[in-house]
N, C-alpha and C. Protein backbone atom coordinates (compact mmCIF):
# COMPACT_ATOMS: atom_id res chain seq x y z
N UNK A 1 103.98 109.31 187.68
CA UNK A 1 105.22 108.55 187.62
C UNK A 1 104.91 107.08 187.85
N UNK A 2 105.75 106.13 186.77
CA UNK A 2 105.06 104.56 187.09
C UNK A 2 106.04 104.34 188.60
N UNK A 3 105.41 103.18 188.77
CA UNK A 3 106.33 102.40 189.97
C UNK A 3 107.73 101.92 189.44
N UNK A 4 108.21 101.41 188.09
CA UNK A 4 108.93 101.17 188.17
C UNK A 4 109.99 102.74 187.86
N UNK A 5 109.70 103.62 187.43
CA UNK A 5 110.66 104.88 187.70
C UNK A 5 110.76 105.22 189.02
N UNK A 6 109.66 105.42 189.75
CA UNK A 6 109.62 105.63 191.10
C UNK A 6 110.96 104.70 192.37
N UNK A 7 110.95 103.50 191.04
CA UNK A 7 111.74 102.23 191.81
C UNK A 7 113.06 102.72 191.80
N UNK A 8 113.40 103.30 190.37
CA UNK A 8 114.55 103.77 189.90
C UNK A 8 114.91 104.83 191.25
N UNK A 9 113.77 105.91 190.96
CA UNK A 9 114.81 107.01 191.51
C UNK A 9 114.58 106.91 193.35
N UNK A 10 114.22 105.65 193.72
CA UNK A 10 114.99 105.31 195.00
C UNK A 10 115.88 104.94 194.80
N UNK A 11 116.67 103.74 194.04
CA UNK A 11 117.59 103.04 193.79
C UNK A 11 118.74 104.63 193.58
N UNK A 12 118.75 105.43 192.74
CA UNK A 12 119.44 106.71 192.58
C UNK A 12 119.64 107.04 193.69
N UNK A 13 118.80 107.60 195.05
CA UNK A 13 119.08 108.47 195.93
C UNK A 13 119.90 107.26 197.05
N UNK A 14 119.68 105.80 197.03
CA UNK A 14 119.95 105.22 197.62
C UNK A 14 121.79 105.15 197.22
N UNK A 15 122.02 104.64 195.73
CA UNK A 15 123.32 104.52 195.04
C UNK A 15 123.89 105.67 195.68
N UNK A 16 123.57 107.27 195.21
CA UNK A 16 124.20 108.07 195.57
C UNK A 16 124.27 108.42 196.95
N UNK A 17 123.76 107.80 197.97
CA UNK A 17 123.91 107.95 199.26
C UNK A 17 125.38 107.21 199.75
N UNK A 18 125.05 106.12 199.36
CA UNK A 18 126.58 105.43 199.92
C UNK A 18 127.36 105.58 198.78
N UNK A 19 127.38 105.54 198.26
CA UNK A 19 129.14 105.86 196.75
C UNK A 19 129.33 107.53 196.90
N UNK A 20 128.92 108.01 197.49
CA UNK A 20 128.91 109.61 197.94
C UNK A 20 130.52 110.09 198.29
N UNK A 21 130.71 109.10 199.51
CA UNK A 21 131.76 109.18 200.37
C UNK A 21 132.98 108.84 199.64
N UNK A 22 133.10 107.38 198.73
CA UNK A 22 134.19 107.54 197.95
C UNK A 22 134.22 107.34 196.94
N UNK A 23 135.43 108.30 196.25
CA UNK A 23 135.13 108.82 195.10
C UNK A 23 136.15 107.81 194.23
N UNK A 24 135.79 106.64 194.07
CA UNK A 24 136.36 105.56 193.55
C UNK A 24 135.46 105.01 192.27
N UNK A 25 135.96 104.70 191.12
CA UNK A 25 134.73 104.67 189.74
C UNK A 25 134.29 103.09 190.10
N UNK A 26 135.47 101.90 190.12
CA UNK A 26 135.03 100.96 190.70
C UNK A 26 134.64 100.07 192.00
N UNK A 27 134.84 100.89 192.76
CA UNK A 27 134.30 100.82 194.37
C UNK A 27 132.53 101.12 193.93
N UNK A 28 132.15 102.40 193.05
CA UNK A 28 131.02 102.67 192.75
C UNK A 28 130.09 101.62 191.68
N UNK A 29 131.03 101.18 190.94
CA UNK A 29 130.22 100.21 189.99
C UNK A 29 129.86 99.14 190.99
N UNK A 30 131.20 98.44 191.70
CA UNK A 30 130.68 97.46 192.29
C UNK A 30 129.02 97.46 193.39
N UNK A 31 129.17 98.69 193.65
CA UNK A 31 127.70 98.95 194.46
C UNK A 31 126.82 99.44 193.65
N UNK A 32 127.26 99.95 192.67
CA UNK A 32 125.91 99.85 191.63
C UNK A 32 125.06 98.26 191.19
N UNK A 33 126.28 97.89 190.72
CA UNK A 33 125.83 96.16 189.95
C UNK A 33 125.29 95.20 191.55
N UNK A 34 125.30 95.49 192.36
CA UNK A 34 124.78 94.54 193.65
C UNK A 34 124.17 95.70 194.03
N UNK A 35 123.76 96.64 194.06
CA UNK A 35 122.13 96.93 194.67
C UNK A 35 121.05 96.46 193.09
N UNK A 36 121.53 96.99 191.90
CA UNK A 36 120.45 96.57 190.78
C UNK A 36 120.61 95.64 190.93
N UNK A 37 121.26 94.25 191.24
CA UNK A 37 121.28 93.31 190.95
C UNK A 37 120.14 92.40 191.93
N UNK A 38 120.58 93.11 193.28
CA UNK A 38 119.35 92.58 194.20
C UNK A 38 118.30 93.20 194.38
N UNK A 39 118.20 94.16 193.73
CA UNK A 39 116.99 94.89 194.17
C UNK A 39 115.69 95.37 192.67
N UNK A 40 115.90 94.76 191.86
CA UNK A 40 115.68 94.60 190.45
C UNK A 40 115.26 93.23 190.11
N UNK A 41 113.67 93.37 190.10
CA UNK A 41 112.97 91.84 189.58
C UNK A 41 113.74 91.30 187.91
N UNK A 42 113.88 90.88 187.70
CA UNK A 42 114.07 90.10 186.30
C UNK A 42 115.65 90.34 185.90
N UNK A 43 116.53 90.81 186.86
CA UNK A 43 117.94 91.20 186.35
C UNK A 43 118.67 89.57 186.82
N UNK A 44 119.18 89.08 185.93
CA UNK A 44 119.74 87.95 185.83
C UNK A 44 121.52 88.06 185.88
N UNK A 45 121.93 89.08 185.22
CA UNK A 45 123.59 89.32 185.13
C UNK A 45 123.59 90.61 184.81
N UNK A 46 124.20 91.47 185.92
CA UNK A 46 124.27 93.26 186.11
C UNK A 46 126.11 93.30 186.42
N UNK A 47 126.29 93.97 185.04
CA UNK A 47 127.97 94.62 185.36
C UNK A 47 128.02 95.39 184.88
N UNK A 48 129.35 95.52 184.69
CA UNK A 48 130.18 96.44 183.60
C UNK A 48 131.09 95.91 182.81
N UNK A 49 131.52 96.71 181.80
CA UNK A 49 132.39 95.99 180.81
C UNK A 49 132.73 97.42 181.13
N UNK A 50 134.50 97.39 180.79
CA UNK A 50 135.26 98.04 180.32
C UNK A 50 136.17 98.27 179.44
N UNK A 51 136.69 99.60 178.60
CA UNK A 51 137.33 99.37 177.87
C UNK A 51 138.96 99.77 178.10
N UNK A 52 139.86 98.66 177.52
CA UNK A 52 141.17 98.58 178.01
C UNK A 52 141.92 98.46 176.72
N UNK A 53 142.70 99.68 176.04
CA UNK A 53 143.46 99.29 175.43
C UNK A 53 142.20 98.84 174.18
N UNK A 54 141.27 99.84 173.61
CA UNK A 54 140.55 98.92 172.78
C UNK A 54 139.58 97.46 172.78
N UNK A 55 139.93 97.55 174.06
CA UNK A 55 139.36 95.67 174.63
C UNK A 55 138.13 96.25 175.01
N UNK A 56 137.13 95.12 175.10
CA UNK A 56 136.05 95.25 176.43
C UNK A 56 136.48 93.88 177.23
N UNK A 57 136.76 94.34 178.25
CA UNK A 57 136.95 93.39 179.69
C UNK A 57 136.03 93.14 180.61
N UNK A 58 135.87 92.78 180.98
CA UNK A 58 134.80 92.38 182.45
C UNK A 58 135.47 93.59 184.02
N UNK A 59 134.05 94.10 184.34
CA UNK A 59 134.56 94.37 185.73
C UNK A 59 133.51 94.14 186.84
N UNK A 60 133.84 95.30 187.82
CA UNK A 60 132.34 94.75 188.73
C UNK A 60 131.26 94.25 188.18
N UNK A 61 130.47 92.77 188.49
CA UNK A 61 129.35 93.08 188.43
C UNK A 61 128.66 91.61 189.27
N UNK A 62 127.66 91.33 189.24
CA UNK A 62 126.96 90.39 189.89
C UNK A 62 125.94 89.22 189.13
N UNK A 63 125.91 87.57 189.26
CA UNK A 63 125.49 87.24 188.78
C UNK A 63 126.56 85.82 188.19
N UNK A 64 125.98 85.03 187.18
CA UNK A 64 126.74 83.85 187.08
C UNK A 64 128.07 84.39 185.76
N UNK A 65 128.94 83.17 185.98
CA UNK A 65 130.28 83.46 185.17
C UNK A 65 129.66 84.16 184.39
N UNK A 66 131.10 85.36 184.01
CA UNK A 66 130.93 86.77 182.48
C UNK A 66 131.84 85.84 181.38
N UNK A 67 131.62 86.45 180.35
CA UNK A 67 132.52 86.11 179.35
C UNK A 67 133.86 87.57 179.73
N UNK A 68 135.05 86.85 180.14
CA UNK A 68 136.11 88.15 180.12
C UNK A 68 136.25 88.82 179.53
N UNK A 69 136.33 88.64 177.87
CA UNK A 69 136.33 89.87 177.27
C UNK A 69 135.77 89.50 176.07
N UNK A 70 135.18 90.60 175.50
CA UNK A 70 134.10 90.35 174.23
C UNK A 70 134.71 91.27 173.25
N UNK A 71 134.79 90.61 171.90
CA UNK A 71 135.16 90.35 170.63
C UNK A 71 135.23 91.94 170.14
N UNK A 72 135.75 92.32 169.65
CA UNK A 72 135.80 93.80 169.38
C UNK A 72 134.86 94.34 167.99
N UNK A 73 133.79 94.81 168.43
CA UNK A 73 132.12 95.30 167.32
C UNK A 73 131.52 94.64 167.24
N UNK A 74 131.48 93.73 168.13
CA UNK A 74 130.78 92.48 168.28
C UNK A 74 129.76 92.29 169.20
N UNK A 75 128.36 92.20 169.43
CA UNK A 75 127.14 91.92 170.27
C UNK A 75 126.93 93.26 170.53
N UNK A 76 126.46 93.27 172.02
CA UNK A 76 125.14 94.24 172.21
C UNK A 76 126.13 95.67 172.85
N UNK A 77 127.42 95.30 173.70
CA UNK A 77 127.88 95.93 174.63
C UNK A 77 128.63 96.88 173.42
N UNK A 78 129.46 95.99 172.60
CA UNK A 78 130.27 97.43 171.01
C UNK A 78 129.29 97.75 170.64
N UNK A 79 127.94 97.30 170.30
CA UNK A 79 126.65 97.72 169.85
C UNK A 79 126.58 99.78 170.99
N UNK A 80 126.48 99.62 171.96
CA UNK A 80 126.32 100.44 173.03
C UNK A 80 127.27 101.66 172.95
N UNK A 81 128.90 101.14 172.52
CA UNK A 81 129.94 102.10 172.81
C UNK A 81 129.96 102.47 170.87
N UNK A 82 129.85 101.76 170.38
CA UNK A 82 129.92 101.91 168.71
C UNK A 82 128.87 103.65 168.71
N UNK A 83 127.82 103.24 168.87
CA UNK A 83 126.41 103.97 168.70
C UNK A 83 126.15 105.33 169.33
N UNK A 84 126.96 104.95 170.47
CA UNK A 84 126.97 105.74 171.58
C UNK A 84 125.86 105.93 172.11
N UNK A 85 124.91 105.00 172.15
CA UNK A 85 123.84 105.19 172.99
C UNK A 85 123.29 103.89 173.51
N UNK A 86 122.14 104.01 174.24
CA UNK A 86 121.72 102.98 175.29
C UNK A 86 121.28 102.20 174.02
N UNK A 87 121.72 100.95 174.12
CA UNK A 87 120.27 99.96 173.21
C UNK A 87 119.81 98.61 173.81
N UNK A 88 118.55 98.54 173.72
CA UNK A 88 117.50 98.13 174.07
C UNK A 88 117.65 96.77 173.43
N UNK A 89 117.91 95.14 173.79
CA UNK A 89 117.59 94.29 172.85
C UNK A 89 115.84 92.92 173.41
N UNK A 90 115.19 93.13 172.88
CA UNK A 90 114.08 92.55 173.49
C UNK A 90 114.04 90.87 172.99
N UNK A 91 115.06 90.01 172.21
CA UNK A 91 115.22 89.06 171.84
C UNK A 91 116.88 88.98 171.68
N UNK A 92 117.74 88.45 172.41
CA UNK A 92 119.07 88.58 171.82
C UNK A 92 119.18 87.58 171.27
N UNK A 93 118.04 86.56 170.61
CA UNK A 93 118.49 85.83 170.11
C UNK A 93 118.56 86.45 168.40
N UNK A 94 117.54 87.13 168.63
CA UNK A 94 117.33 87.86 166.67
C UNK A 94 118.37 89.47 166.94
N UNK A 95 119.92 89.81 167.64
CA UNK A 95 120.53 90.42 167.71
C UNK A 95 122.06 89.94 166.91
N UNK A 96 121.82 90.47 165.96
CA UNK A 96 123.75 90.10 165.04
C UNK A 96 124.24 90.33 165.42
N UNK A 97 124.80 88.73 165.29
CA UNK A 97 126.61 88.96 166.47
C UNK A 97 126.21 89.14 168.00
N UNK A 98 125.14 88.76 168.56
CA UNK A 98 124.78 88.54 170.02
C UNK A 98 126.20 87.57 170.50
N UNK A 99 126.85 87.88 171.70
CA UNK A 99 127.73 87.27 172.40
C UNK A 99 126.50 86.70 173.50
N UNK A 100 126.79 85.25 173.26
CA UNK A 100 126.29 84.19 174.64
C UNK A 100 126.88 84.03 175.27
N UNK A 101 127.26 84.79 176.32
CA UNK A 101 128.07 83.91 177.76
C UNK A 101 127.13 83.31 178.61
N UNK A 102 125.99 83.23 178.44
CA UNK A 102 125.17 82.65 179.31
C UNK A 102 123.80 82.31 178.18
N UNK A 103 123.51 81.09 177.76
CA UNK A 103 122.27 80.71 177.14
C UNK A 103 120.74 81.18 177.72
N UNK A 104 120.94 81.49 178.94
CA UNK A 104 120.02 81.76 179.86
C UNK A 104 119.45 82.98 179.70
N UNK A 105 120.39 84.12 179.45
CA UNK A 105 119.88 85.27 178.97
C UNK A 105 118.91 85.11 177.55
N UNK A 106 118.18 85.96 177.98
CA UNK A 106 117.26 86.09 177.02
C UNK A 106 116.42 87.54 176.28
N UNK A 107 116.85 88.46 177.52
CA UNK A 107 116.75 90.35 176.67
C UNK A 107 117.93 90.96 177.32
N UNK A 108 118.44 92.35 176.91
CA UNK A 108 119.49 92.59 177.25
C UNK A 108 119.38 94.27 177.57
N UNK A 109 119.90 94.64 178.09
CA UNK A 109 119.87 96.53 178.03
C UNK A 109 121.58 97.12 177.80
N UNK A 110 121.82 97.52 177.12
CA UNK A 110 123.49 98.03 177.39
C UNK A 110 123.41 99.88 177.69
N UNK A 111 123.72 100.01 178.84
CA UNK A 111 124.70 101.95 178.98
C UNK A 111 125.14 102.33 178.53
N UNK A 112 125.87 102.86 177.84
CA UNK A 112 127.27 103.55 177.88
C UNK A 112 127.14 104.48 178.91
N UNK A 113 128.82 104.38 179.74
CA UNK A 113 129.35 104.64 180.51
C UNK A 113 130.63 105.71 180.06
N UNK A 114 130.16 106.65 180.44
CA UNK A 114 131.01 108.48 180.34
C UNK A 114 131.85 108.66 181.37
N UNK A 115 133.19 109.23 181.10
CA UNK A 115 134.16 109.74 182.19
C UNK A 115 134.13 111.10 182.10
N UNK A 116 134.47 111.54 183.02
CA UNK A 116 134.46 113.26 183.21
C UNK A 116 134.88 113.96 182.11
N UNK A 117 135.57 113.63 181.44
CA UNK A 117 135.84 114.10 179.59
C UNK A 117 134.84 114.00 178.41
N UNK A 118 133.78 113.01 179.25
CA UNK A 118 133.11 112.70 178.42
C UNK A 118 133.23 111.82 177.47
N UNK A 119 133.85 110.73 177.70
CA UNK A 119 134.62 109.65 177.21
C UNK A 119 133.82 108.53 177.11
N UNK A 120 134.09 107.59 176.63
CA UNK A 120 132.97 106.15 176.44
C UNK A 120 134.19 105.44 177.50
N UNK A 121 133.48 104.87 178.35
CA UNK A 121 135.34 104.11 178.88
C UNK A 121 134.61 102.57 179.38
N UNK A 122 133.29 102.29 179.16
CA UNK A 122 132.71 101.25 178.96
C UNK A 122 131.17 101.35 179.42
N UNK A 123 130.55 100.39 179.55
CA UNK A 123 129.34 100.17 179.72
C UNK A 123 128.80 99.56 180.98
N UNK A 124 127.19 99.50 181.17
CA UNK A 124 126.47 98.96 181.91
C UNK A 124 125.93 98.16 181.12
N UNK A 125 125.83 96.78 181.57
CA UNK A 125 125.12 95.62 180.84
C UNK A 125 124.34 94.89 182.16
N UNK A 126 122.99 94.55 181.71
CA UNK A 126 121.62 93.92 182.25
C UNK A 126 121.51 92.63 181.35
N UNK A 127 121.57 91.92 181.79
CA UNK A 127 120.96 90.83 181.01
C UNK A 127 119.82 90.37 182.03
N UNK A 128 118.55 89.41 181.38
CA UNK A 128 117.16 88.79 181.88
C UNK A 128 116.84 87.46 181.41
N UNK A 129 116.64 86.80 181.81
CA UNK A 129 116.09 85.42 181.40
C UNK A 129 115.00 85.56 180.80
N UNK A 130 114.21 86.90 181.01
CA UNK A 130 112.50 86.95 180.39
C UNK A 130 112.60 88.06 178.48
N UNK A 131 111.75 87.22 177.99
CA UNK A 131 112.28 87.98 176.60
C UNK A 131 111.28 89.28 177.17
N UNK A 132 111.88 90.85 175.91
CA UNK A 132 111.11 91.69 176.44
C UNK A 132 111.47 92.56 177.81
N UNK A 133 112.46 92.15 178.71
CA UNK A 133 112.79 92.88 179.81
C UNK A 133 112.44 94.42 180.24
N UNK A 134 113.22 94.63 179.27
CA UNK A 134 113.74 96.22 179.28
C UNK A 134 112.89 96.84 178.82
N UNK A 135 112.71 98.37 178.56
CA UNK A 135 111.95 99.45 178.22
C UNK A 135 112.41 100.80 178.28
N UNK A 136 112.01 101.31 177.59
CA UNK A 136 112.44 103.27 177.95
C UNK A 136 112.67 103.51 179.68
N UNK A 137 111.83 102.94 180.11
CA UNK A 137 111.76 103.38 181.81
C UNK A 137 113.24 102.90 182.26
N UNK A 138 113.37 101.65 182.11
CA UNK A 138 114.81 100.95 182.57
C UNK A 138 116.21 102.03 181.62
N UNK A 139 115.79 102.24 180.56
CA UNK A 139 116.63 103.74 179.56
C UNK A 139 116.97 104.24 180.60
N UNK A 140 115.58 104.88 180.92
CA UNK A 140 115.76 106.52 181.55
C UNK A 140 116.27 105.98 183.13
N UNK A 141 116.12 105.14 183.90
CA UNK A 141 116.59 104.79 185.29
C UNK A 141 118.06 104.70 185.30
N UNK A 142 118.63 103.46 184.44
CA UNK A 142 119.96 103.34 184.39
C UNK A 142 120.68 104.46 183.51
N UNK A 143 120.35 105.07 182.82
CA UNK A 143 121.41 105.70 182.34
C UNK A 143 121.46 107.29 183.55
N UNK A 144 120.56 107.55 184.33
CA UNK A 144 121.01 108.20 185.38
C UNK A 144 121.64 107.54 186.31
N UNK A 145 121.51 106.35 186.56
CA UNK A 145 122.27 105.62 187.87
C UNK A 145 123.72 105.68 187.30
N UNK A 146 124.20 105.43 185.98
CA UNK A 146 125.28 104.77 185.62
C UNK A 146 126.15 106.84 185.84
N UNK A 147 125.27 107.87 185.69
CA UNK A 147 126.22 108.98 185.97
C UNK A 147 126.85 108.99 187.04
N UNK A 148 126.23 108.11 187.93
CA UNK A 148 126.60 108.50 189.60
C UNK A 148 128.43 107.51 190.00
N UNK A 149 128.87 106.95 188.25
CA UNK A 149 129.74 106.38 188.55
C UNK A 149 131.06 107.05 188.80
N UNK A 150 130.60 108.33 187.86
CA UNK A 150 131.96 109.55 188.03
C UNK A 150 131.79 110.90 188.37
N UNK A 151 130.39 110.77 189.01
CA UNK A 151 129.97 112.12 189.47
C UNK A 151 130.28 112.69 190.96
């Protein structure tokens, strides 16, 4: 097992230690996006987006101003809920239709985020200042952390 999975599935037993007790989806994001956020070398802006009414909105997350709500099939995060799966961007600058809320970002990771129906009801978004960030490992870490939001 590398170190950085190893990193993950402390961060897991740690998340699910305290969001255990309440069973709140955004009480849980918010302690998701501030432990990855501090405890995660190269994470620059860790939230969530949600979807409202067709929208993606901003919710918990940590890091400098979000864009409130992003354009509908537009960048990496509709990229995520469109697809229905995690995607990986290692340049968002060569990503169509990349949303910049921050010039600073520079690779990106998006979740999708499942409700007990099994529902898309929004995402986990990572952004990094370093091109290249992300990887299968960061895949396979967050998209188990992000279950622990309605589990």
């Amino acid at each position: 097992m590398s170190a950085k999975i190893s990193k993950y599935q402390r961060l897991y037993n740690q998340i699910k230690e305290l969001t255990a007790p309440v069973n709140n989806p955004v009480s849980r994001m918010a302690t998701i996006s501030a432990i990855l956020h501090h405890k995660m070398k190269g994470y620059f802006w860790t939230g969530f987006y949600l979807l409202d009414k067709g929208e993606l909105h901003v919710g918990p997350y940590q890091g400098p101003l979000a864009c409130l709500r992003l354009k509908k099939d537009t960048g990496v995060c509709w990229a995520g809920i469109n697809d229905k799966e995690t995607v990986i961007v290692k340049n968002v600058e060569e990503f169509p239709g990349h949303i910049a809320c921050s010039s600073f970002s520079k690779s990106e990771i998006v979740v999708p985020l499942y409700n007990q129906s099994n529902e898309i009801v929004g995402v986990l978004d990572v952004d990094s200042r370093e091109l290249s960030r992300f990887d299968d490992e960061d895949k396979e870490g967050l998209e188990k952390i992000v279950e622990l939001v309605y589990q």
